[in-house]
N, C-alpha and C. Protein backbone atom coordinates (compact mmCIF):
# COMPACT_ATOMS: atom_id res chain seq x y z
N UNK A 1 121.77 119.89 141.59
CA UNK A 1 121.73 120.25 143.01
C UNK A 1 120.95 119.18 143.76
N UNK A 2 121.45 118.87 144.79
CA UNK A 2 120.76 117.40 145.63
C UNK A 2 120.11 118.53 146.74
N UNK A 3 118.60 117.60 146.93
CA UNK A 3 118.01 118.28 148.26
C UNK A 3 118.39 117.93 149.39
N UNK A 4 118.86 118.06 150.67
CA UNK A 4 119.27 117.96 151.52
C UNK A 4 118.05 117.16 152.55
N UNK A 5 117.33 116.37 152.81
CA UNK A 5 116.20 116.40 153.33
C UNK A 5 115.95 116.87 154.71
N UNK A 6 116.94 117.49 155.20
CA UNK A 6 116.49 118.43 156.61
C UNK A 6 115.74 119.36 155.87
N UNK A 7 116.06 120.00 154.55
CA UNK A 7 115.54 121.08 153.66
C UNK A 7 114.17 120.35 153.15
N UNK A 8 113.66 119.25 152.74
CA UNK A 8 112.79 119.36 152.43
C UNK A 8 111.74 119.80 152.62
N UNK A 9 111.06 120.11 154.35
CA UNK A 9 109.90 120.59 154.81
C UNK A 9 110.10 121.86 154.34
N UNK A 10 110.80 122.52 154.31
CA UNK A 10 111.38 124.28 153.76
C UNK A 10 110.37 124.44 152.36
N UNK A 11 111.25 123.23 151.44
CA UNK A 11 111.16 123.43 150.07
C UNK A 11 109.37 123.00 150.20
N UNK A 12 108.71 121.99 150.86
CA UNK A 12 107.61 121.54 150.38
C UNK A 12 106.47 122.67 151.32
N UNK A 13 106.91 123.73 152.01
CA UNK A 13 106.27 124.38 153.03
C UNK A 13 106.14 125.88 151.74
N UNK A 14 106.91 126.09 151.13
CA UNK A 14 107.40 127.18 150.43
C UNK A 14 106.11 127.01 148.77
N UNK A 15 106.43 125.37 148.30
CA UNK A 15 105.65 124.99 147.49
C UNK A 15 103.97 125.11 147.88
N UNK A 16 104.21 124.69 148.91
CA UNK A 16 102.27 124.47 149.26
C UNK A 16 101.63 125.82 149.45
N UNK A 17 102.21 126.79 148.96
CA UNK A 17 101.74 128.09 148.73
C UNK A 17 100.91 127.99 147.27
N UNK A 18 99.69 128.24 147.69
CA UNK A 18 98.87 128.09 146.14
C UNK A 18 99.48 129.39 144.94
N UNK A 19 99.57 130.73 145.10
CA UNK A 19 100.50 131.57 144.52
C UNK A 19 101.59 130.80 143.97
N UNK A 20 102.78 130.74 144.91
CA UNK A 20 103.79 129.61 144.94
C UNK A 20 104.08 128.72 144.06
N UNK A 21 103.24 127.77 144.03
CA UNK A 21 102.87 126.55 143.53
C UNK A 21 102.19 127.32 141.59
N UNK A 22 101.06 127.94 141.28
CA UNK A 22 100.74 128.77 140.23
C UNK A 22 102.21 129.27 139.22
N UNK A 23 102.95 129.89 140.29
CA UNK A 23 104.27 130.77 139.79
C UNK A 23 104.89 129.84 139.05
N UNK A 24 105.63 128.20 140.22
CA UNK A 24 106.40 127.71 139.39
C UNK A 24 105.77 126.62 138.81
N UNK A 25 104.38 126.26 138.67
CA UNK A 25 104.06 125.73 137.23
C UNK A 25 103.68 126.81 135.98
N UNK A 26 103.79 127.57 136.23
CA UNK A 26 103.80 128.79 134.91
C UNK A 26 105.47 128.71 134.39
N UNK A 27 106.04 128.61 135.56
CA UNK A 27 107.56 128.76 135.23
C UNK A 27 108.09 127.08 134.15
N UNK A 28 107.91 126.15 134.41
CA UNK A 28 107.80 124.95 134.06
C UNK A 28 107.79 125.05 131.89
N UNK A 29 106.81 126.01 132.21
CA UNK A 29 105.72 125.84 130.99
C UNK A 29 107.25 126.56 130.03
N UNK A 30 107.32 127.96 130.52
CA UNK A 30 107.77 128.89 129.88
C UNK A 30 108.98 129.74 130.90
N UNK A 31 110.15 130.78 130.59
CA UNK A 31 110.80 131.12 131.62
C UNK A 31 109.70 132.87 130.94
N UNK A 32 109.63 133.59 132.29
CA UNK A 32 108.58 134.69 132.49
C UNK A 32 109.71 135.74 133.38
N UNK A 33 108.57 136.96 132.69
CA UNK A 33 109.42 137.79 133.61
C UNK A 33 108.08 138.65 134.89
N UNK A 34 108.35 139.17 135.54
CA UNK A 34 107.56 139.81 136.67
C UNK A 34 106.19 140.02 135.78
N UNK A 35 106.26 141.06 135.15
CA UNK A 35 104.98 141.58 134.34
C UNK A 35 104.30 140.36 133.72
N UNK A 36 104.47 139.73 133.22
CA UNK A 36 103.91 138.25 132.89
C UNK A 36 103.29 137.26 133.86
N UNK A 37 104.21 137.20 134.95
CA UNK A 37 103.15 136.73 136.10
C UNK A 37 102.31 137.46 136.87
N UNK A 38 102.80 138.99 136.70
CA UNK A 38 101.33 140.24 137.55
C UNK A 38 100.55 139.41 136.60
N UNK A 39 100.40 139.50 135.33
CA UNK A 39 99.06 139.54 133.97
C UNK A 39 98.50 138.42 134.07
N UNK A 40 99.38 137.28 134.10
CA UNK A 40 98.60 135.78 134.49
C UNK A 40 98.08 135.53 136.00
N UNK A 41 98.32 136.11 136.79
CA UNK A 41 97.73 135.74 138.39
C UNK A 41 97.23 136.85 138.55
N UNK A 42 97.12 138.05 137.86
CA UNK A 42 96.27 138.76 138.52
C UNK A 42 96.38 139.51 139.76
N UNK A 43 97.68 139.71 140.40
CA UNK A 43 98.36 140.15 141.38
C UNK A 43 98.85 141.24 141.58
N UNK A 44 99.31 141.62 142.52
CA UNK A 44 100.09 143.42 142.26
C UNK A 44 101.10 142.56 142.30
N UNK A 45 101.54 143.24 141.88
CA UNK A 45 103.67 143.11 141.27
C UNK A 45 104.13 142.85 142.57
N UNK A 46 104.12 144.22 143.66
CA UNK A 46 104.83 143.91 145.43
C UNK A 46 104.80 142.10 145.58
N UNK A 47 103.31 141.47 145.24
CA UNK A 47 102.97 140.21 145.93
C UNK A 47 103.69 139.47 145.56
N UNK A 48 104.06 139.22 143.87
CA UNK A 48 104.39 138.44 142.86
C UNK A 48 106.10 138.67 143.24
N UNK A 49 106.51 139.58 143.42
CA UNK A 49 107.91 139.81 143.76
C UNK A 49 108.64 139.13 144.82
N UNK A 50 107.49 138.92 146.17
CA UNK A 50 107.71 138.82 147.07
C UNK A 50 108.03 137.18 147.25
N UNK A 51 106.97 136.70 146.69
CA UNK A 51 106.77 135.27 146.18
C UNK A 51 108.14 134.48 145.38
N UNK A 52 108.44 135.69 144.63
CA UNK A 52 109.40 135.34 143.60
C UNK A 52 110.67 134.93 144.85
N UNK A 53 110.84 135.75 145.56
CA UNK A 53 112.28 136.39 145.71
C UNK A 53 112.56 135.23 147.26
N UNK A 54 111.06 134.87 147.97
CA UNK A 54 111.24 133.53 148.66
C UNK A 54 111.52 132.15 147.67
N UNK A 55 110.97 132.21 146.36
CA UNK A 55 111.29 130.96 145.61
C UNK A 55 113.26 131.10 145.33
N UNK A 56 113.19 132.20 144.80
CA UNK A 56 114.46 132.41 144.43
C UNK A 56 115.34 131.87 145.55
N UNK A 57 115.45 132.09 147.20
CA UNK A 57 115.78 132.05 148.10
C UNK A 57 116.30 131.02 148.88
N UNK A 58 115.44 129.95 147.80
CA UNK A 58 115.21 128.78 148.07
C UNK A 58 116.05 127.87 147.11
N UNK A 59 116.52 128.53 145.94
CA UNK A 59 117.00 127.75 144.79
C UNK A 59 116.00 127.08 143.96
N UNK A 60 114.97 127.28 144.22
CA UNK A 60 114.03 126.83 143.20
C UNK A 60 113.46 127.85 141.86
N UNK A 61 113.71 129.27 141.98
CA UNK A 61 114.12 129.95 141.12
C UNK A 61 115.22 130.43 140.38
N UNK A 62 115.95 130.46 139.27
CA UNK A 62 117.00 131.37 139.19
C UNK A 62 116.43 133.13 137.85
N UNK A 63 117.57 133.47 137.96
CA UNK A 63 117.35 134.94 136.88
C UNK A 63 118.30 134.70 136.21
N UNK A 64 117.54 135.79 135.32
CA UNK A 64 118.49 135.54 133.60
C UNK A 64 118.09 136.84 133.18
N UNK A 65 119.68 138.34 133.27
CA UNK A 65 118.54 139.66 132.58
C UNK A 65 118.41 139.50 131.64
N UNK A 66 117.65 140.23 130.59
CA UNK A 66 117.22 140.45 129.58
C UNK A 66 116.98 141.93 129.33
N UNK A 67 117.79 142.71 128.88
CA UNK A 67 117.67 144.28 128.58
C UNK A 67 117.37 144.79 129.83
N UNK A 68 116.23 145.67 129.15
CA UNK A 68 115.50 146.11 131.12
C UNK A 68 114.66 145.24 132.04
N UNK A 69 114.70 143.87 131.52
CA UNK A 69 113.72 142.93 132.01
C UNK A 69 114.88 141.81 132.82
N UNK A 70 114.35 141.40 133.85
CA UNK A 70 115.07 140.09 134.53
C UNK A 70 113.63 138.95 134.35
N UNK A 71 114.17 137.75 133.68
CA UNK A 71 113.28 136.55 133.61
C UNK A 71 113.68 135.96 134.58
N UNK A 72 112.41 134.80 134.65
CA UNK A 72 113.03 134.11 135.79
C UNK A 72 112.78 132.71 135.46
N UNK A 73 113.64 131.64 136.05
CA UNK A 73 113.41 130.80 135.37
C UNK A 73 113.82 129.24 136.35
N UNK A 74 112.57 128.34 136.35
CA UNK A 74 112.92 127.13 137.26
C UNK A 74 114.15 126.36 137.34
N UNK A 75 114.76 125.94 138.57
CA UNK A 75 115.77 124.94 138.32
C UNK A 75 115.36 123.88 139.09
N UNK A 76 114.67 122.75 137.37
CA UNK A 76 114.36 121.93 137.96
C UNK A 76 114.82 120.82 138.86
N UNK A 77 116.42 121.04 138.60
CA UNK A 77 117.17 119.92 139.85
C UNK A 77 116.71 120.06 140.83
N UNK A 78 116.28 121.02 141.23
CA UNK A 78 115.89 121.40 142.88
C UNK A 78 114.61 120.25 142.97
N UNK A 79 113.88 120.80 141.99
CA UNK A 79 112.38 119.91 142.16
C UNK A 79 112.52 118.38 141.94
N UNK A 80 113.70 117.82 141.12
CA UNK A 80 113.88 116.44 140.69
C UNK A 80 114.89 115.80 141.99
N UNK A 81 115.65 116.93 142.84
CA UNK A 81 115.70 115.94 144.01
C UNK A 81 114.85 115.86 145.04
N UNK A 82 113.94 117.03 145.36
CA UNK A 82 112.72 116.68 146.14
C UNK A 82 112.17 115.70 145.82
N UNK A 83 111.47 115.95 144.73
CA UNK A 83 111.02 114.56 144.22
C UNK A 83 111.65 113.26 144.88
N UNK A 84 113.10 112.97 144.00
CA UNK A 84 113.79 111.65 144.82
C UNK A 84 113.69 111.23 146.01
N UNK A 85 113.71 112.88 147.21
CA UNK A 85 113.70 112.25 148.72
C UNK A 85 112.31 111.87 148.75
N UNK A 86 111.16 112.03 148.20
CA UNK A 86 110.39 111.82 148.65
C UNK A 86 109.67 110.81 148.01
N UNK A 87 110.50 110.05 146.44
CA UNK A 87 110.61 108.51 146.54
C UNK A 87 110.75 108.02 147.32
N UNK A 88 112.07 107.68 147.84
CA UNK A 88 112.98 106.88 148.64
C UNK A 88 112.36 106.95 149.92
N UNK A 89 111.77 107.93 150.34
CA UNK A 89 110.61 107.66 151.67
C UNK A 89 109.59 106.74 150.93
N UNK A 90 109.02 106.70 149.89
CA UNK A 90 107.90 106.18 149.90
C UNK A 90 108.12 104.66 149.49
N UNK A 91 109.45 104.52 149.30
CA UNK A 91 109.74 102.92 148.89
C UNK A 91 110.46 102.74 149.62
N UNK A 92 111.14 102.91 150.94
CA UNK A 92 111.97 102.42 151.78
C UNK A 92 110.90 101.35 152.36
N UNK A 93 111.47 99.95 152.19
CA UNK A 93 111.12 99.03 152.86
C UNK A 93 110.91 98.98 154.19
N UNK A 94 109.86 98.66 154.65
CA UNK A 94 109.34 98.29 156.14
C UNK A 94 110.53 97.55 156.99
N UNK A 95 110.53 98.26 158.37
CA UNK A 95 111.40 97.65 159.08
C UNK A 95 110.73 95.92 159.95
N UNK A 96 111.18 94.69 159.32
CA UNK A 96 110.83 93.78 159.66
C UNK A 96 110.17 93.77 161.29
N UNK A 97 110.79 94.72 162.52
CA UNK A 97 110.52 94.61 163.65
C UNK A 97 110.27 95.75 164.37
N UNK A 98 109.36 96.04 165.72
CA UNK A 98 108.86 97.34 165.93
C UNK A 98 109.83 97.24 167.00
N UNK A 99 110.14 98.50 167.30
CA UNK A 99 111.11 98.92 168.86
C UNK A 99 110.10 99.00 170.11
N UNK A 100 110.32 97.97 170.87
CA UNK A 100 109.74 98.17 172.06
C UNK A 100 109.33 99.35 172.58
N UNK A 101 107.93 99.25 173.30
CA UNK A 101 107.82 100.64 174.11
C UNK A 101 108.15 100.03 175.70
N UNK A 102 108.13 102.12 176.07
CA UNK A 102 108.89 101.81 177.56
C UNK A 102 109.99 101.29 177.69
């Protein structure tokens, strides 16, 4: 999946959630289901859900059921083209000349 970079402030506004950010480096590690991230963050479930279901929203989560359990689990394309746009900003060569003001 390619990030769109009108989408990036979305995706990096969504990330800079410290929760957020906790969730999907837990997710990284291992794919988890709800009760696993209440137990590791310490959260009520409502919060962790809520969190989830904006990541999900975003394509930076997907699900996978499992019996009575739904895991959830990163797709890191999402994060490996953020990433890229926000190479290619940081190595786009300087424009040799400034645009006049006024």
């Amino acid at each position: 999946m390619s990030v769109d970079l009108r989408s990036s402030p979305t995706l990096l506004k969504l990330l800079g959630d410290p929760v957020r950010w906790s969730i999907v480096q837990r997710l990284a590690a291992e794919d988890l289901c709800v009760c696993h991230l209440v137990e590791d963050l310490g959260l009520a479930q409502p919060l962790v859900s809520h969190h989830l279901r904006a990541l999900r929203s975003a394509g930076i989560v997907a699900t996978e059921p499992c019996g009575a359990f739904t895991y959830y689990l990163l797709d890191r394309s999402v994060l490996a083209s953020l990433a890229d746009a926000l190479t290619e900003l940081g190595t786009e060569p300087r424009r040799p000349q400034r645009r006049a003001c006024g």
